[in-house]
PDB file of N, CA and C in Angstrom:
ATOM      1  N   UNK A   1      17.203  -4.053  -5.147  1.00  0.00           N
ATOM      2  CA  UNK A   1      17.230  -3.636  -3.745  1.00  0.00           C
ATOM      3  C   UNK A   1      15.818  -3.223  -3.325  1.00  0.00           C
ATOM      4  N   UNK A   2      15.088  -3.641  -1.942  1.00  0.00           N
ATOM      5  CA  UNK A   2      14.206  -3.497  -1.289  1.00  0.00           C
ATOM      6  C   UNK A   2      14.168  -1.818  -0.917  1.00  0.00           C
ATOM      7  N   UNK A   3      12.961  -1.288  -1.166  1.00  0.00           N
ATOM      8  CA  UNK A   3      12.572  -0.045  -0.083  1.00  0.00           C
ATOM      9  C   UNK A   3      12.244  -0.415   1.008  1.00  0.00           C
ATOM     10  N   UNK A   4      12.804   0.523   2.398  1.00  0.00           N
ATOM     11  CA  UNK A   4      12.297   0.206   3.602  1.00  0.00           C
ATOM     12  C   UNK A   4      11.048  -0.112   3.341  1.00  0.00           C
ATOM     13  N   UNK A   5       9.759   0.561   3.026  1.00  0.00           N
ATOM     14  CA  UNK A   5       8.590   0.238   2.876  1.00  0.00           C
ATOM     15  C   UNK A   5       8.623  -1.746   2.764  1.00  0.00           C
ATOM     16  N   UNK A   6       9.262  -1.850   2.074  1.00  0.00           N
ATOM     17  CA  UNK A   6       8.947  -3.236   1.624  1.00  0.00           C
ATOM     18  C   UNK A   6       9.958  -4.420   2.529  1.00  0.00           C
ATOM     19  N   UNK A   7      10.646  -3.454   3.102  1.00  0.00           N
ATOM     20  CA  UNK A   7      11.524  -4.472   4.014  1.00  0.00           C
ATOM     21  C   UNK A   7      10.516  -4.610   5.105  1.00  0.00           C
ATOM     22  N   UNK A   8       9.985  -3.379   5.745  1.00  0.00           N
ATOM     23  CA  UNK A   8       8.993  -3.069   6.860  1.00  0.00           C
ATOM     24  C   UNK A   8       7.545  -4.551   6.742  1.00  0.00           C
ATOM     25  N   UNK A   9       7.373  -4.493   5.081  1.00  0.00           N
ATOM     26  CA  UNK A   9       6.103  -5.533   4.982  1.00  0.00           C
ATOM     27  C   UNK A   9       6.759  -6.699   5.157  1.00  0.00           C
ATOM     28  N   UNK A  10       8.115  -6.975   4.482  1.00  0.00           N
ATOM     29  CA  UNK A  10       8.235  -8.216   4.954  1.00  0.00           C
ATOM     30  C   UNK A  10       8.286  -9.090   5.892  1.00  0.00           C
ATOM     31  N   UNK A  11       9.105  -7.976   6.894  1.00  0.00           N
ATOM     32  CA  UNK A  11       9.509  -8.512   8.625  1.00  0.00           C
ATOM     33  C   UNK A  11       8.368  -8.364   9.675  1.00  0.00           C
ATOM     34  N   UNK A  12       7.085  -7.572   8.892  1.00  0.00           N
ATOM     35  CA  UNK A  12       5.588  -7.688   9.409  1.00  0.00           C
ATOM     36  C   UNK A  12       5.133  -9.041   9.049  1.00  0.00           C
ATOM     37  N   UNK A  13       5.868 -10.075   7.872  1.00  0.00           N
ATOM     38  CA  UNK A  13       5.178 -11.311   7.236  1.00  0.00           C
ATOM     39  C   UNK A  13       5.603 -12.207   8.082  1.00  0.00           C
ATOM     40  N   UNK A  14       7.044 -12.051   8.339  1.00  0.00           N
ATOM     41  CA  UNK A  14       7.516 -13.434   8.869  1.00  0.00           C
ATOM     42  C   UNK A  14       7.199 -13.297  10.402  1.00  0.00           C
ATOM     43  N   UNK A  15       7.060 -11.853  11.303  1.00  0.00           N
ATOM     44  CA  UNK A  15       6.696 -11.499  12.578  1.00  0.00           C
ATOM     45  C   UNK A  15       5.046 -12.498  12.745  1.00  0.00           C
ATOM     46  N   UNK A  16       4.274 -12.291  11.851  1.00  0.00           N
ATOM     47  CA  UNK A  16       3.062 -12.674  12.021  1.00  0.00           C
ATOM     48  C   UNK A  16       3.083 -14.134  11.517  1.00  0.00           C
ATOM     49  N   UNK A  17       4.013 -14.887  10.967  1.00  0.00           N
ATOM     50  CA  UNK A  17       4.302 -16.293  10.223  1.00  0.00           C
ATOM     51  C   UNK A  17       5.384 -16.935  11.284  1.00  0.00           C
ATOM     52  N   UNK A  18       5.978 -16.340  12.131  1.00  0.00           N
ATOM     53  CA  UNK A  18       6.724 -16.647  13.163  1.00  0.00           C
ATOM     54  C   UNK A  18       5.440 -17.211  14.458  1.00  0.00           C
ATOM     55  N   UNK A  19       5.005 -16.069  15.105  1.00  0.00           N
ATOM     56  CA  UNK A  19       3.689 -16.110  16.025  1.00  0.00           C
ATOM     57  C   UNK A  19       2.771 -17.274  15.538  1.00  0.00           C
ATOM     58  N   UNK A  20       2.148 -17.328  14.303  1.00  0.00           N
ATOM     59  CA  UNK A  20       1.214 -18.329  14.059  1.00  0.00           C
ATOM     60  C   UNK A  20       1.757 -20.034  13.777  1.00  0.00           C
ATOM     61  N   UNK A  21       3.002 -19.916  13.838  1.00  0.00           N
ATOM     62  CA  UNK A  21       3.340 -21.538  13.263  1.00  0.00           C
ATOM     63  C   UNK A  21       3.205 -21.802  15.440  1.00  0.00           C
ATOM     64  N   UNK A  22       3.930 -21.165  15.926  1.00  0.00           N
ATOM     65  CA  UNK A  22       4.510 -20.945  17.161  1.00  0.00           C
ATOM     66  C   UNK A  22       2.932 -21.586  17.265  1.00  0.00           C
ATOM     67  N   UNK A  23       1.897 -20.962  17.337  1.00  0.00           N
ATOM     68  CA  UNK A  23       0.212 -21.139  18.281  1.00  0.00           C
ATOM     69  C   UNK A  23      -0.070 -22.453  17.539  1.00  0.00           C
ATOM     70  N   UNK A  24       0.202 -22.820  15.996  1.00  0.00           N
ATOM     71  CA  UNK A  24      -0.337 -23.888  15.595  1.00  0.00           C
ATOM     72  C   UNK A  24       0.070 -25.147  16.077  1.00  0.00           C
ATOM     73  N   UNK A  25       1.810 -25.117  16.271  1.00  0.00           N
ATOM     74  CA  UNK A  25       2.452 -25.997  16.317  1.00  0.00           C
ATOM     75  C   UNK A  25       2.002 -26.630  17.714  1.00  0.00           C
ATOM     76  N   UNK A  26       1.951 -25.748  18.975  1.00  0.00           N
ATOM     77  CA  UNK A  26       1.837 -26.163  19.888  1.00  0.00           C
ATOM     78  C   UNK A  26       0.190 -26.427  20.252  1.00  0.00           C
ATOM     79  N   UNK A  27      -0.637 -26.505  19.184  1.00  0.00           N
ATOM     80  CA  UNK A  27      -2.399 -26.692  19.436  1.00  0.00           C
ATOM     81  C   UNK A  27      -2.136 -27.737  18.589  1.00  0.00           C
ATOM     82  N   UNK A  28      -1.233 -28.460  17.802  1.00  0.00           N
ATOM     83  CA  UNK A  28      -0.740 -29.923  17.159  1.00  0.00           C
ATOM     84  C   UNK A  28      -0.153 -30.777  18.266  1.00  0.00           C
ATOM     85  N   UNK A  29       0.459 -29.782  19.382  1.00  0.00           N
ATOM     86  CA  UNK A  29       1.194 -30.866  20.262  1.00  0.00           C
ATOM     87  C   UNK A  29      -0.091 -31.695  21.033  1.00  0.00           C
ATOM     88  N   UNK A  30      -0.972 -29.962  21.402  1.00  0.00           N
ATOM     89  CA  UNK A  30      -2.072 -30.555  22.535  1.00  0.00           C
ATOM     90  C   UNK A  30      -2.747 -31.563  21.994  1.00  0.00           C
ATOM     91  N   UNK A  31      -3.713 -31.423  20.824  1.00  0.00           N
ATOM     92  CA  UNK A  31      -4.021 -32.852  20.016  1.00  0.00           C
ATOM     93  C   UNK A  31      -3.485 -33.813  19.924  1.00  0.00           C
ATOM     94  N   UNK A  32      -2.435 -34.169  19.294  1.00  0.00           N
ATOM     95  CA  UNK A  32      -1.988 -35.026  19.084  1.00  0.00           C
ATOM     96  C   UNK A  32      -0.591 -35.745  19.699  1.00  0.00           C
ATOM     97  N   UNK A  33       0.168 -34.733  20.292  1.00  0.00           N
ATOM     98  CA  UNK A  33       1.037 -35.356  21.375  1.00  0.00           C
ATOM     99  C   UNK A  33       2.297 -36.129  20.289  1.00  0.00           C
ATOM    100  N   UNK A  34       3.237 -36.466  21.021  1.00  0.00           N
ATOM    101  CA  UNK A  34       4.571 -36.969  20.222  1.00  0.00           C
ATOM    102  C   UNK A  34       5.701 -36.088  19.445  1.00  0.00           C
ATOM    103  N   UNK A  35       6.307 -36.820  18.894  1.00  0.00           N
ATOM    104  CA  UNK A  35       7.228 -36.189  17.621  1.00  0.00           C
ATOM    105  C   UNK A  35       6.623 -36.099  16.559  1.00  0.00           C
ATOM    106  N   UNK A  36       5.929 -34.746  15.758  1.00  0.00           N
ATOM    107  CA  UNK A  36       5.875 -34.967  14.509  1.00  0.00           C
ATOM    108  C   UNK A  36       6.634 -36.086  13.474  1.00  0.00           C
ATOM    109  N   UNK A  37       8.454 -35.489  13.748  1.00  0.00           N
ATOM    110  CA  UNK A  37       9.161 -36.298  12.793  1.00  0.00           C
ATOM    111  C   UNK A  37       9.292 -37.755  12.674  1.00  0.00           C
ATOM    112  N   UNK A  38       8.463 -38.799  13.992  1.00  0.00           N
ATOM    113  CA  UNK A  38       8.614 -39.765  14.185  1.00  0.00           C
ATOM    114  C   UNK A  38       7.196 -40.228  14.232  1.00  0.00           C
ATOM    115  N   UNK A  39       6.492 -39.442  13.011  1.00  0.00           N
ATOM    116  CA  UNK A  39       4.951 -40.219  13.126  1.00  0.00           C
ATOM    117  C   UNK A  39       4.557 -41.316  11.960  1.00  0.00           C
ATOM    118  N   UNK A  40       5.945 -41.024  11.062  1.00  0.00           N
ATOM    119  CA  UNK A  40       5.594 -41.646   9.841  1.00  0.00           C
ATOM    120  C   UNK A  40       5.035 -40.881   8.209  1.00  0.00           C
ATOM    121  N   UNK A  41       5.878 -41.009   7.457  1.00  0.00           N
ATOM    122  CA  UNK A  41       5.159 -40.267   6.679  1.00  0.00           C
ATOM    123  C   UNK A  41       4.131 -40.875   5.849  1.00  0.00           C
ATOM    124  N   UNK A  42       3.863 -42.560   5.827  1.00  0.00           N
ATOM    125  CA  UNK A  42       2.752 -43.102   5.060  1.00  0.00           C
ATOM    126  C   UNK A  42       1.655 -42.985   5.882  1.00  0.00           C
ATOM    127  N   UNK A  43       1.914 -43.011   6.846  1.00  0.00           N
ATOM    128  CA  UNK A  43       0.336 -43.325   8.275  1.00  0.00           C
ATOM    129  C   UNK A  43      -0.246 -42.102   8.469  1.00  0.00           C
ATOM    130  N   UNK A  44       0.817 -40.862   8.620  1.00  0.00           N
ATOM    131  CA  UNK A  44       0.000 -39.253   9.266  1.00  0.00           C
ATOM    132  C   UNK A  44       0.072 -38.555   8.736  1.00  0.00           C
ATOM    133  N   UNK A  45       1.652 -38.495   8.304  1.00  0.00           N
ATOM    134  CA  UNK A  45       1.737 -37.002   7.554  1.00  0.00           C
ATOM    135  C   UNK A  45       1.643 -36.935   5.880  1.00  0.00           C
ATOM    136  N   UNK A  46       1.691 -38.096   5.428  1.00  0.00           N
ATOM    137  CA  UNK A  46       1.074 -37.920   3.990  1.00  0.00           C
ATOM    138  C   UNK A  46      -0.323 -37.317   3.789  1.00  0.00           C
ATOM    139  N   UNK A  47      -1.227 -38.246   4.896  1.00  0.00           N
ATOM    140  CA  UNK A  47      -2.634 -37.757   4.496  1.00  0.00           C
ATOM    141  C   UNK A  47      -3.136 -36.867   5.051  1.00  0.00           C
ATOM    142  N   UNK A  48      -2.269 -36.239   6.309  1.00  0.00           N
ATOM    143  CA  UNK A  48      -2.928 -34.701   6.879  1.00  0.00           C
ATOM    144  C   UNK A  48      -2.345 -34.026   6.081  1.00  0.00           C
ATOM    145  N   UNK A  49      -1.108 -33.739   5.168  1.00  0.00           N
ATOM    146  CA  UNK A  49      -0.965 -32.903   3.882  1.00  0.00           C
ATOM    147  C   UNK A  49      -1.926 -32.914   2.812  1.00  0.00           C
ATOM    148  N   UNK A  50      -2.503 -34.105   2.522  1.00  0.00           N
ATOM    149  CA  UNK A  50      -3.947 -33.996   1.721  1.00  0.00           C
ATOM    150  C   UNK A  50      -4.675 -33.205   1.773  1.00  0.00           C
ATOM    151  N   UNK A  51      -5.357 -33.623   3.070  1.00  0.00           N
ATOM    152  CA  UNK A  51      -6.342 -32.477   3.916  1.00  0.00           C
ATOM    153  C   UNK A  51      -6.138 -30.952   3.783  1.00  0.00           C
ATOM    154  N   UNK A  52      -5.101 -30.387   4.226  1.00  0.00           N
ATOM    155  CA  UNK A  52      -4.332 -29.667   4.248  1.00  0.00           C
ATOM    156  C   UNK A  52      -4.398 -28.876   2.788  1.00  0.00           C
ATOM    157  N   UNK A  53      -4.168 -29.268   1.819  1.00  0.00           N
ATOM    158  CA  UNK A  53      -4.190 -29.349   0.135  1.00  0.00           C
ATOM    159  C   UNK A  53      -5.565 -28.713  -0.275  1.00  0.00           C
ATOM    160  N   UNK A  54      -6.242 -29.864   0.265  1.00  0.00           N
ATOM    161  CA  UNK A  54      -8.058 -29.715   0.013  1.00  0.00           C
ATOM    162  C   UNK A  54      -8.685 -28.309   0.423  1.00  0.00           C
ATOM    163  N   UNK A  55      -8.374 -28.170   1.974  1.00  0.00           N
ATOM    164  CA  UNK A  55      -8.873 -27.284   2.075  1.00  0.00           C
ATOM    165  C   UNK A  55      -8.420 -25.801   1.786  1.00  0.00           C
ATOM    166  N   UNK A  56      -6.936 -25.895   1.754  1.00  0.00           N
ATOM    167  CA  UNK A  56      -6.394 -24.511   0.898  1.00  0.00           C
ATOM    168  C   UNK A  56      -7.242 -24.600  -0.257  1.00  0.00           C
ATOM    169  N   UNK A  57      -7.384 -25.343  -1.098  1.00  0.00           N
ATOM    170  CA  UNK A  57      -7.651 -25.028  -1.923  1.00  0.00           C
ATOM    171  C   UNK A  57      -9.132 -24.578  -1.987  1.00  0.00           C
ATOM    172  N   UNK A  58      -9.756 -24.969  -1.208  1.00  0.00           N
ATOM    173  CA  UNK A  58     -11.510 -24.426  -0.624  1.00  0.00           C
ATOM    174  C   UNK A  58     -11.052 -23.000  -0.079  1.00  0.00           C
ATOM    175  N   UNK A  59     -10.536 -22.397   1.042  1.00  0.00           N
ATOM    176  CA  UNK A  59     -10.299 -21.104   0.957  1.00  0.00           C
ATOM    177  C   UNK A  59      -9.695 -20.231   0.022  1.00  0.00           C
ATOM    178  N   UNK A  60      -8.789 -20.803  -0.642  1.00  0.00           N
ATOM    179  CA  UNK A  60      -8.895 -19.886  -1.674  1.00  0.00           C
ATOM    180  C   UNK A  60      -9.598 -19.668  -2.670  1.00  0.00           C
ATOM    181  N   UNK A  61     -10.607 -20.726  -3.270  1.00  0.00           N
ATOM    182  CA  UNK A  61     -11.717 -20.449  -3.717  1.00  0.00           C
ATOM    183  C   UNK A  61     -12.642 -19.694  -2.996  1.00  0.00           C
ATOM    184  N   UNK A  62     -13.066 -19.835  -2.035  1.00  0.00           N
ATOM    185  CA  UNK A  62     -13.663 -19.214  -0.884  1.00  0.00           C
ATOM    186  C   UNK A  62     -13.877 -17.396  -0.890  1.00  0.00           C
ATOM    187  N   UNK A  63     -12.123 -17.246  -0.795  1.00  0.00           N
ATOM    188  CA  UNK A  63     -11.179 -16.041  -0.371  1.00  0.00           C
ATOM    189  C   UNK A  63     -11.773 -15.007  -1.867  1.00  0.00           C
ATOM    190  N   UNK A  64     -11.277 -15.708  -3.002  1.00  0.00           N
ATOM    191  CA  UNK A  64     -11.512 -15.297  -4.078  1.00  0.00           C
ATOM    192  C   UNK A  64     -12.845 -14.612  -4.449  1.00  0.00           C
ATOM    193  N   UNK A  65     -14.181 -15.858  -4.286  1.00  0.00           N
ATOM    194  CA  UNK A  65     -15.441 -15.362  -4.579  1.00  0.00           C
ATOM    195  C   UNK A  65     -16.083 -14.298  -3.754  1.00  0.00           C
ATOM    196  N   UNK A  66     -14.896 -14.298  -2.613  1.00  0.00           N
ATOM    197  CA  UNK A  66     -15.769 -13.050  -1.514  1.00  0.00           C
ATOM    198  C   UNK A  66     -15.339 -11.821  -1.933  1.00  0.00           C
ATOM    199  N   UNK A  67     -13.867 -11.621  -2.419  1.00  0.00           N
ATOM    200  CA  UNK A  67     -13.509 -10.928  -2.791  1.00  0.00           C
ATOM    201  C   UNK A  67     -14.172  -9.793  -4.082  1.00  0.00           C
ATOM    202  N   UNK A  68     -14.342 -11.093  -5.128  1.00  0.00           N
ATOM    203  CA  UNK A  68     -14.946 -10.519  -6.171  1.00  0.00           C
ATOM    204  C   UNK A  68     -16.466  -9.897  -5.829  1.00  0.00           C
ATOM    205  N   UNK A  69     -17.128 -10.514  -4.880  1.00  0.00           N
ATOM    206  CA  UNK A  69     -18.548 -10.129  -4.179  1.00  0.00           C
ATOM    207  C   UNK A  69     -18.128  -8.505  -3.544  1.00  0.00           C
ATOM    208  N   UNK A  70     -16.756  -8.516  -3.178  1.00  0.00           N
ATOM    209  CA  UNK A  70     -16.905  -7.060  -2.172  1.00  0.00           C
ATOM    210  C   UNK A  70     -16.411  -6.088  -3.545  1.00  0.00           C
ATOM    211  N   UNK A  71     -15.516  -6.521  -4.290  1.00  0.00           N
ATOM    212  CA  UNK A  71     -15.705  -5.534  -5.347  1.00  0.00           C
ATOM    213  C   UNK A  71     -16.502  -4.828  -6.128  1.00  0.00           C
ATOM    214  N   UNK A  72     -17.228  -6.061  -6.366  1.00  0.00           N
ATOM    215  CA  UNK A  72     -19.125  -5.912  -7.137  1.00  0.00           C
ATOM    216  C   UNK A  72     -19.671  -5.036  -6.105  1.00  0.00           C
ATOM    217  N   UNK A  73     -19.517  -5.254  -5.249  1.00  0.00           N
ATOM    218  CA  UNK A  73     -20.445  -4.021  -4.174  1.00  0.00           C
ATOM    219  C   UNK A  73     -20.225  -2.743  -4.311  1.00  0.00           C
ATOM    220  N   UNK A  74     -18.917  -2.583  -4.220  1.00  0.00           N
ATOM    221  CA  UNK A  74     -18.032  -0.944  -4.319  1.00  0.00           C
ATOM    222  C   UNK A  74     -18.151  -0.501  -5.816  1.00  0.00           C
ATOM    223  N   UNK A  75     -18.032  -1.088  -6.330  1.00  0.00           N
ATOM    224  CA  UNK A  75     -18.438  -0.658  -7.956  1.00  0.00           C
ATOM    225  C   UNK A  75     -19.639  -0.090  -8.011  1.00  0.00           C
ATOM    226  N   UNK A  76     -20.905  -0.781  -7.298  1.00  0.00           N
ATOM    227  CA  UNK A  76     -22.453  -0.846  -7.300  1.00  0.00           C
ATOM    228  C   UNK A  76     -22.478   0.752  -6.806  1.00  0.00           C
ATOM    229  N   UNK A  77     -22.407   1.078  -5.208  1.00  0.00           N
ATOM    230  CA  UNK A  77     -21.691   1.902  -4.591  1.00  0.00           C
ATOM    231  C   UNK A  77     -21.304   3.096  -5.271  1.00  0.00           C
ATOM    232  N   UNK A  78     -20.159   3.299  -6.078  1.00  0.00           N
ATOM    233  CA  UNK A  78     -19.919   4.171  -6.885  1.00  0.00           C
ATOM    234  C   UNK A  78     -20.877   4.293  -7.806  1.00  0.00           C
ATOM    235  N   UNK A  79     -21.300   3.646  -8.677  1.00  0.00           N
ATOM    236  CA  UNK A  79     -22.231   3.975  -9.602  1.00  0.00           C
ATOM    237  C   UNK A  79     -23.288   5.387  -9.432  1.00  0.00           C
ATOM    238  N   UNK A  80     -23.665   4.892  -7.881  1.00  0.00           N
ATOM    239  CA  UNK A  80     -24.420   6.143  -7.623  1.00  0.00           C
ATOM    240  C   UNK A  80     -24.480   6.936  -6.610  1.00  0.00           C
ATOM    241  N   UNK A  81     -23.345   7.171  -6.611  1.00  0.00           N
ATOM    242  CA  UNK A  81     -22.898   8.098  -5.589  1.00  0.00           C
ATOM    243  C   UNK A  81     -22.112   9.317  -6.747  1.00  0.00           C
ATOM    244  N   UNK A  82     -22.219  10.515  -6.188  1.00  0.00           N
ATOM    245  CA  UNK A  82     -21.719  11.751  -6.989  1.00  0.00           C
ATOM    246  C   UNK A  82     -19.849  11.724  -7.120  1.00  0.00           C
ATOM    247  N   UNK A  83     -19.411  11.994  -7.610  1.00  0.00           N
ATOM    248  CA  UNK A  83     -17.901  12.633  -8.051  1.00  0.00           C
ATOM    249  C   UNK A  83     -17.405  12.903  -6.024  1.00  0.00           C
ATOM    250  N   UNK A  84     -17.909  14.394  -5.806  1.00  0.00           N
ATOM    251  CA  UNK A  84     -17.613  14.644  -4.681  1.00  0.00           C
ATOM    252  C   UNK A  84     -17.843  14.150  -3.365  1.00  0.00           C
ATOM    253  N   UNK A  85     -18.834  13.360  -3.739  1.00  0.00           N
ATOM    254  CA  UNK A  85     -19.349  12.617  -2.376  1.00  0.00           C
ATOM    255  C   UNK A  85     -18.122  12.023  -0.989  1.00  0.00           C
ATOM    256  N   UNK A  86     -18.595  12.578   0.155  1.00  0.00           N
ATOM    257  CA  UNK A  86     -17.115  12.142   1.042  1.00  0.00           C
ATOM    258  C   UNK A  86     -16.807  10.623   1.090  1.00  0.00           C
ATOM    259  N   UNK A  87     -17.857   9.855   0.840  1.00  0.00           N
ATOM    260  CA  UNK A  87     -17.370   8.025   0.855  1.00  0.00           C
ATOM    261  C   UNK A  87     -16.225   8.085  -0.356  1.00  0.00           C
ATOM    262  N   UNK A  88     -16.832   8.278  -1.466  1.00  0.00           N
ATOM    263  CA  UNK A  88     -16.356   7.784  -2.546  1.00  0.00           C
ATOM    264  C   UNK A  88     -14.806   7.607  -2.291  1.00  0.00           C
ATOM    265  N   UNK A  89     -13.947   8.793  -1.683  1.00  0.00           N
ATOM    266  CA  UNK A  89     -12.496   8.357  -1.693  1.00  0.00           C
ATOM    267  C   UNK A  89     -12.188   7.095  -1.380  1.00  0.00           C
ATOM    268  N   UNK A  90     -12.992   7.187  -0.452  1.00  0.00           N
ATOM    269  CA  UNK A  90     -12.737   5.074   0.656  1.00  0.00           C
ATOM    270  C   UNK A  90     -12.712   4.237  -0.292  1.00  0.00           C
ATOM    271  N   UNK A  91     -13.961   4.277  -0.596  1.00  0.00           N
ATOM    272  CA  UNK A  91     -14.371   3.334  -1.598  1.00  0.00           C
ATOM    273  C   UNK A  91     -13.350   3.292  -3.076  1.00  0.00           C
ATOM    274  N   UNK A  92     -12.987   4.219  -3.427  1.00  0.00           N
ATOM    275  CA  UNK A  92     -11.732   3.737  -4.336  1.00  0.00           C
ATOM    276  C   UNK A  92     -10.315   3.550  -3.742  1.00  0.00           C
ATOM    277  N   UNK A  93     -10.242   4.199  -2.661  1.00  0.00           N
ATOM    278  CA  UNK A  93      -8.635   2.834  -1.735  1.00  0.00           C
ATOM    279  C   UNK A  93      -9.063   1.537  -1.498  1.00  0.00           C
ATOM    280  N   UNK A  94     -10.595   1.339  -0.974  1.00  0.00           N
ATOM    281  CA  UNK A  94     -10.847  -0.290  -1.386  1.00  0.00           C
ATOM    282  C   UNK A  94     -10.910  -0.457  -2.572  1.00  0.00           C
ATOM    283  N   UNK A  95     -11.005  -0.325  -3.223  1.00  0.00           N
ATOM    284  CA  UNK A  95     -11.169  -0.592  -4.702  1.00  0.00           C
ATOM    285  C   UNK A  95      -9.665  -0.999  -4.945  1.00  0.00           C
ATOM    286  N   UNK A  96      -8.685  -0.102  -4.834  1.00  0.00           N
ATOM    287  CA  UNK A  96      -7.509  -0.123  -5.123  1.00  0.00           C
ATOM    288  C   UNK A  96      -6.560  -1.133  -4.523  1.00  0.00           C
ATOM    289  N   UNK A  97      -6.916  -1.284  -3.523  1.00  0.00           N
ATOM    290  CA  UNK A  97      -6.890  -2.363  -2.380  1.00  0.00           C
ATOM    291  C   UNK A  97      -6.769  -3.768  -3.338  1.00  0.00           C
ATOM    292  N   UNK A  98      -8.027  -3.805  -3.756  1.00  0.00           N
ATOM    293  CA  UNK A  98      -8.278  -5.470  -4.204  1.00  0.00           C
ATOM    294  C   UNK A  98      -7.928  -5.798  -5.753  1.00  0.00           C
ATOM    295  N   UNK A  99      -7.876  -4.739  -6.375  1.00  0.00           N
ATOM    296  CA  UNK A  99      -7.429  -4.861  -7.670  1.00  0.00           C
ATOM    297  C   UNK A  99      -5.540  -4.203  -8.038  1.00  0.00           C
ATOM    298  N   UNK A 100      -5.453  -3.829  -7.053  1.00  0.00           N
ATOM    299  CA  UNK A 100      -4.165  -3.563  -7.191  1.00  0.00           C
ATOM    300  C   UNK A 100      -3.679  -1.800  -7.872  1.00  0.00           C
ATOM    301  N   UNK A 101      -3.045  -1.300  -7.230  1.00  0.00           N
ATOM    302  CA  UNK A 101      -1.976   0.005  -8.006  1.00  0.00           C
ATOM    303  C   UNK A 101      -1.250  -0.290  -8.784  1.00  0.00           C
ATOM    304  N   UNK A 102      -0.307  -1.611  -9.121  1.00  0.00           N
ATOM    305  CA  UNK A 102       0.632  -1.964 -10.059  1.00  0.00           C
ATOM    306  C   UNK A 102       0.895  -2.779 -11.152  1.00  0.00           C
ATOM    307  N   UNK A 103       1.424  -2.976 -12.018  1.00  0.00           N
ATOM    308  CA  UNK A 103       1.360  -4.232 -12.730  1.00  0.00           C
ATOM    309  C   UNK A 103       2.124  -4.756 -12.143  1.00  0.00           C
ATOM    310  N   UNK A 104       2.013  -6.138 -12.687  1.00  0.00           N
ATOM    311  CA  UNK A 104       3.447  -6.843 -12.093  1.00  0.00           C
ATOM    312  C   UNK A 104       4.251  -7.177 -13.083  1.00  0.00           C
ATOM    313  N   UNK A 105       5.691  -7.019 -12.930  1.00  0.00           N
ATOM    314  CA  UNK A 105       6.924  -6.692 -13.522  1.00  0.00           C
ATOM    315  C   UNK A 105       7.079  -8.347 -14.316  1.00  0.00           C
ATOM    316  N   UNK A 106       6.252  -8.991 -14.214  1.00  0.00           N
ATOM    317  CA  UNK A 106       6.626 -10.221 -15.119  1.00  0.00           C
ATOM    318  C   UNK A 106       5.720 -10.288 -16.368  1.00  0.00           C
TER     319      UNK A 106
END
């Protein structure tokens, strides 16, 4: 069973995954015009799923190396900064942020 907390993130996922298919779908109509389902899947939609493929896979490489870059920073950051210093809290909720509070249960 879900904690509200986690019901709250979810229906924030699909609220914001609802809105964005909604803006994409219809900036696919303005381009390209027609029925998706009647474009063919050897001619359009095989190879704009390619595309599609490619470049996920470039942002998440992307996503990743920036990530690890903003960690390296906050680490740097702490190094020399004192115990009490007023940043430092921030800087370890980002910290905590990108590396996570939990294991995961698998």
């Amino acid at each position: 069973m879900m904690t509200k907390e986690q019901e709250r993130h979810l229906e924030d996922i699909k609220g914001q995954f609802k809105h964005e298919v909604d803006v994409k779908y219809r900036a696919g109509q303005e381009q390209h015009g027609g029925n998706l389902w009647a474009k063919g899947l050897t001619s359009l939609i095989g190879p704009e799923i390619r595309k599609e493929a490619i470049d996920l896979v470039v942002y998440t490489h992307d996503l990743d190396m920036g990530l690890h870059y903003v960690e390296g920073q906050i680490l740097q950051a702490m190094e020399v900064m004192t115990e009490d210093h007023p940043a430092r809290r921030c800087l370890v909720n980002a910290l905590q942020m990108l590396q996570g509070t939990e294991k995961d249960k698998a």
